[in-house]
N, C-alpha and C. Protein backbone atom coordinates (compact mmCIF):
# COMPACT_ATOMS: atom_id res chain seq x y z
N UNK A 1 0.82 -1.18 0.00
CA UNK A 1 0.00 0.00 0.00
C UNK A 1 0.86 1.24 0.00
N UNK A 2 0.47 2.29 -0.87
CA UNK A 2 0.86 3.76 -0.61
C UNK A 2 0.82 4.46 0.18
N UNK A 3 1.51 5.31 1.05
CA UNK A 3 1.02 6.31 1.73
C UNK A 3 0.03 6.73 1.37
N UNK A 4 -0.88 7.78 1.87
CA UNK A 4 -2.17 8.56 1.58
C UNK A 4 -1.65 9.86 1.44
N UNK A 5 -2.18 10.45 0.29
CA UNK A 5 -1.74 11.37 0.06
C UNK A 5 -2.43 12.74 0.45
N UNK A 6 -2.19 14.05 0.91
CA UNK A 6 -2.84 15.08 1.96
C UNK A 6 -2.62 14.53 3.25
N UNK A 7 -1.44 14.62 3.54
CA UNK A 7 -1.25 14.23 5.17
C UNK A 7 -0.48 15.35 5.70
N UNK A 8 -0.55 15.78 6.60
CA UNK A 8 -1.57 16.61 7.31
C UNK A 8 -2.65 16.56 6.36
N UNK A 9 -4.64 16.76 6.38
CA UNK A 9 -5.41 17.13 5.81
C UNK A 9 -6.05 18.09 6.11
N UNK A 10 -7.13 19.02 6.19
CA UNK A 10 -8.75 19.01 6.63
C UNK A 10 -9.70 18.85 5.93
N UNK A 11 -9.69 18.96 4.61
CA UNK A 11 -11.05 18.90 3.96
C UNK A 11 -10.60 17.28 3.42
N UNK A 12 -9.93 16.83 3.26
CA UNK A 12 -9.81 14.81 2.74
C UNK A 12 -8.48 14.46 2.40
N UNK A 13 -8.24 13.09 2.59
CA UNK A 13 -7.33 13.05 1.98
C UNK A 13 -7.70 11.30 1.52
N UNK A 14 -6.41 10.76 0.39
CA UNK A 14 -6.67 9.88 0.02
C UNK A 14 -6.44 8.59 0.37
N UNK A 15 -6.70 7.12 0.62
CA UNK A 15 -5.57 6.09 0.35
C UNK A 15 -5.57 5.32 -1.17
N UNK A 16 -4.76 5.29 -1.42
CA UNK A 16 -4.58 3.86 -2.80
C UNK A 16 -4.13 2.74 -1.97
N UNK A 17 -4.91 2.08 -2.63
CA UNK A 17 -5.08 0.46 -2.09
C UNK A 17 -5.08 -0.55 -3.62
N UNK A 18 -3.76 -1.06 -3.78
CA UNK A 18 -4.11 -2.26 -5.14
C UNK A 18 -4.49 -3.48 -4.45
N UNK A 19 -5.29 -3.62 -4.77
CA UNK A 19 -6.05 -5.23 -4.19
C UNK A 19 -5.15 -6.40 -5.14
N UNK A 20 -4.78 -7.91 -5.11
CA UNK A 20 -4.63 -8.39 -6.22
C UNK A 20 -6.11 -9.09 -6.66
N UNK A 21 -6.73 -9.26 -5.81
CA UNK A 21 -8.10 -9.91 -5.89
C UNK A 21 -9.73 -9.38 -5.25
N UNK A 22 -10.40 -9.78 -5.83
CA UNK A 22 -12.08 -8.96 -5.12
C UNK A 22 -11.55 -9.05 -3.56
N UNK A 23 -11.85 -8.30 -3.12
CA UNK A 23 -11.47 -8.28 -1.33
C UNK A 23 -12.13 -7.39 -0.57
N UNK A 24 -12.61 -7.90 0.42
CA UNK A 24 -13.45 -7.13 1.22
C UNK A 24 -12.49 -5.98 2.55
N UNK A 25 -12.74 -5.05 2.06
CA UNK A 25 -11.89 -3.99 2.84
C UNK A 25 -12.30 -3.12 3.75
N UNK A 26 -11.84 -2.85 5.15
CA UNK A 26 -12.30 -2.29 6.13
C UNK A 26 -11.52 -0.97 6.49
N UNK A 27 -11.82 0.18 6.70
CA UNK A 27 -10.87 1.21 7.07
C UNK A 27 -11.88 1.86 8.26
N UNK A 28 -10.97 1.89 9.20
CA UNK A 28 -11.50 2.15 10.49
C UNK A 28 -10.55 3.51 11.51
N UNK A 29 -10.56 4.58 12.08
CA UNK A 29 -10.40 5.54 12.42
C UNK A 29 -10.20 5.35 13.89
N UNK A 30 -9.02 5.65 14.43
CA UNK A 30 -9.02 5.93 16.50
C UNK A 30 -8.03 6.92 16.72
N UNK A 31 -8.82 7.57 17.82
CA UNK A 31 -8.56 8.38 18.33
C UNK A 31 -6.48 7.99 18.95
N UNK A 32 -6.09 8.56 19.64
CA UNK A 32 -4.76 8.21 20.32
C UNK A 32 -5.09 7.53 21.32
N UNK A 33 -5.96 7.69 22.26
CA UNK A 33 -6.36 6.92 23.42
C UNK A 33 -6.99 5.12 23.30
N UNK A 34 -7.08 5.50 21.87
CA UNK A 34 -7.69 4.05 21.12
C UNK A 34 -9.01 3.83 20.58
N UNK A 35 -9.38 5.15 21.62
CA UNK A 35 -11.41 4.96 20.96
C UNK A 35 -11.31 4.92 19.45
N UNK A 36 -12.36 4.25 18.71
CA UNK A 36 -12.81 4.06 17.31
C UNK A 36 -13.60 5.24 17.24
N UNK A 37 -13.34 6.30 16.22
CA UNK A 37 -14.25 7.41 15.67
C UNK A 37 -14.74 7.25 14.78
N UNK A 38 -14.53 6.37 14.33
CA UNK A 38 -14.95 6.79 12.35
C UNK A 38 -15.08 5.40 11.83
N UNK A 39 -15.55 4.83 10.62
CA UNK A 39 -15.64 3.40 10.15
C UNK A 39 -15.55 3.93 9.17
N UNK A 40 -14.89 4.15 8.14
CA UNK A 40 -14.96 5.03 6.76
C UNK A 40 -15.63 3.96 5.86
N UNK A 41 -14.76 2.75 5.56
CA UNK A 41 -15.87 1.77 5.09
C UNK A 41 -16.03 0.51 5.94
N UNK A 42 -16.62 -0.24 5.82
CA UNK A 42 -16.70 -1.52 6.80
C UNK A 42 -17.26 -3.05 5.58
N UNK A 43 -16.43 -3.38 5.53
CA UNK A 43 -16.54 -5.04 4.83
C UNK A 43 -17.19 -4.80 3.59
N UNK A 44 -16.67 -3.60 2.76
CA UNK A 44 -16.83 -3.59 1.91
C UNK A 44 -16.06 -4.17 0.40
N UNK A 45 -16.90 -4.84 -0.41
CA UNK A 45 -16.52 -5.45 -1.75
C UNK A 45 -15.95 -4.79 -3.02
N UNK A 46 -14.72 -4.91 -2.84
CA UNK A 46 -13.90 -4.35 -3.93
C UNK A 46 -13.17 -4.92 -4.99
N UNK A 47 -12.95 -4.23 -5.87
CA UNK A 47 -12.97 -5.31 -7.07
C UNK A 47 -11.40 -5.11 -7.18
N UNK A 48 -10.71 -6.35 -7.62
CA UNK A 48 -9.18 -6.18 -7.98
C UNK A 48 -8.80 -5.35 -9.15
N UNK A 49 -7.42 -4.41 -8.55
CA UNK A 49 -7.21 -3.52 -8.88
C UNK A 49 -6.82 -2.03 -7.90
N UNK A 50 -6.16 -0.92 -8.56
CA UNK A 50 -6.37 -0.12 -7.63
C UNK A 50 -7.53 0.94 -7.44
N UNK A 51 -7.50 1.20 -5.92
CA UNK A 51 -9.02 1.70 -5.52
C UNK A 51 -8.36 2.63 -4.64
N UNK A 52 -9.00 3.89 -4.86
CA UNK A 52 -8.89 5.12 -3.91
C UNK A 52 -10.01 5.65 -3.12
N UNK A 53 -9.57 5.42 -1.70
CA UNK A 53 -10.56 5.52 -0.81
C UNK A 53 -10.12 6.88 -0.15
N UNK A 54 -11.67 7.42 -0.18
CA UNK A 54 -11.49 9.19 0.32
C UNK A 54 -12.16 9.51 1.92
N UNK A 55 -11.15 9.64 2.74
CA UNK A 55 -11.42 9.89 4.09
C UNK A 55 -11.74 11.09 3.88
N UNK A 56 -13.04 11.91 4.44
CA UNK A 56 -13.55 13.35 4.76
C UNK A 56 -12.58 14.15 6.18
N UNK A 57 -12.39 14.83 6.74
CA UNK A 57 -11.85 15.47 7.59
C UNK A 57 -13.20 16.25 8.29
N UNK A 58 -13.86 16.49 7.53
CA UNK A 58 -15.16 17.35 8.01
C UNK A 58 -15.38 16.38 9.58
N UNK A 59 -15.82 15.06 9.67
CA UNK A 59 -15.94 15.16 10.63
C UNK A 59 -15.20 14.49 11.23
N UNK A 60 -13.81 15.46 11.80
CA UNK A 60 -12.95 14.75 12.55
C UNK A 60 -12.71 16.17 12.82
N UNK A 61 -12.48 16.14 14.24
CA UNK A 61 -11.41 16.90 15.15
C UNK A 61 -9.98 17.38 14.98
N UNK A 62 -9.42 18.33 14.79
CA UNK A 62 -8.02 18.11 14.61
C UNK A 62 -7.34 17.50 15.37
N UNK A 63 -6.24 17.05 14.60
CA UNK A 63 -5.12 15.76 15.87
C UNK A 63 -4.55 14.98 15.28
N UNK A 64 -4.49 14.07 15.65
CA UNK A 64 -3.48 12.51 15.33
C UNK A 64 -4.73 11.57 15.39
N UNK A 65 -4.42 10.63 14.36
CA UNK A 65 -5.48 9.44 14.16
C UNK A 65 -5.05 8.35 13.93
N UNK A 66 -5.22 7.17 14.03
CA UNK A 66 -4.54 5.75 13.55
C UNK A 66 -5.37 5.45 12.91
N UNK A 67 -5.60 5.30 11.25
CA UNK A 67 -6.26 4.60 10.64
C UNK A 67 -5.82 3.02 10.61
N UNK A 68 -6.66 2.03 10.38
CA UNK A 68 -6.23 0.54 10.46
C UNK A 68 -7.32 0.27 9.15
N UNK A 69 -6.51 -0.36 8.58
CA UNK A 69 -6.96 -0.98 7.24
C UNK A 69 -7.23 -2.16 7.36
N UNK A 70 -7.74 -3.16 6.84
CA UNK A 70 -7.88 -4.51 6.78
C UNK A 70 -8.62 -4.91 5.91
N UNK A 71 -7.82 -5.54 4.86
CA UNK A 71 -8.17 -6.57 3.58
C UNK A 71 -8.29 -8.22 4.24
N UNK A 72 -9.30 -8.51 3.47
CA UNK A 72 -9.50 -10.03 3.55
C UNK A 72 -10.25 -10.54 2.48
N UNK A 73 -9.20 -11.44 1.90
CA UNK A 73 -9.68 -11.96 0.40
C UNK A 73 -9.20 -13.72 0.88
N UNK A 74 -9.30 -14.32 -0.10
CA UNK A 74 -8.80 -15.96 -0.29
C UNK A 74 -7.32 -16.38 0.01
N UNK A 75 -6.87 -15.40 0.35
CA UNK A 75 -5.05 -15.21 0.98
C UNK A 75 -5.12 -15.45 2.29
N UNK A 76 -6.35 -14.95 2.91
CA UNK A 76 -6.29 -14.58 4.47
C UNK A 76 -6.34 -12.84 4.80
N UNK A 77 -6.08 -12.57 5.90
CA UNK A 77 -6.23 -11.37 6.36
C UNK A 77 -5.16 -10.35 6.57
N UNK A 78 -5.12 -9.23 6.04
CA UNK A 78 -3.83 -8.45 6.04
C UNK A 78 -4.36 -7.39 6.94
N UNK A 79 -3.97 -6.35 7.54
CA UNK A 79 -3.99 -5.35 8.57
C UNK A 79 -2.40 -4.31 8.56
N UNK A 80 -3.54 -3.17 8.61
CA UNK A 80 -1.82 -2.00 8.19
C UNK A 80 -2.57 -1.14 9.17
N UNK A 81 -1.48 0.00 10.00
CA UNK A 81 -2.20 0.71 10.74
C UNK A 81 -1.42 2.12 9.95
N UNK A 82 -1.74 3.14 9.62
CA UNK A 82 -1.05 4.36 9.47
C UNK A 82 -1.70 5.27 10.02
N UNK A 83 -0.68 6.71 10.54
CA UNK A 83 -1.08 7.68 11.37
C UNK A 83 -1.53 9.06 10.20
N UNK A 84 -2.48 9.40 10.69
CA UNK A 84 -3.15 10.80 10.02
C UNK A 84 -3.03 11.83 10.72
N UNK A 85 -3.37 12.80 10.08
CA UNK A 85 -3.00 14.08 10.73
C UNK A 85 -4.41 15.10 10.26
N UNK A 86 -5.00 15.48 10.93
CA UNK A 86 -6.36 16.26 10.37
C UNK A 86 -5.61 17.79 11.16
N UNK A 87 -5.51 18.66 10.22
CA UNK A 87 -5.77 20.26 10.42
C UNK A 87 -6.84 20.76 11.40
């Protein structure tokens, strides 16, 4: 996976994600303390290939965020965590 590009953001920023196969993909949002804020998508069906997924900033707080990704296709389950930055 790519970095996301607009990091620092406030109004969005992006991730690219190349799948090699249909895969169901989760991108999920926490705070530093760990709370979950956000579910941007949840077990959603994506088709192989690359796919750009657009996080809003509108409703997020400024700060630090841990997004956690998680693909799961016929491979098994992959999980990436990267840090955001909202304006």
């Amino acid at each position: 996976m790519k970095k996301n590009s607009h990091n620092p953001f406030r109004q969005e920023t992006v991730f690219p994600i190349v799948l090699d196969e249909k895969s169901s993909v989760s991108i999920d949002l926490y705070e530093k303390e760990g709370r979950k804020m956000l579910s941007v998508i949840d077990h959603q069906r994506l088709s192989a290939g690359k796919q750009n997924i657009i996080i809003s900033g509108n409703q997020l707080n400024s700060g630090k965020y841990t997004a956690k990704i998680t693909i799961e296709n016929s491979k098994g389950e992959f999980t990436e965590k990267r840090e955001i930055i909202v304006n």
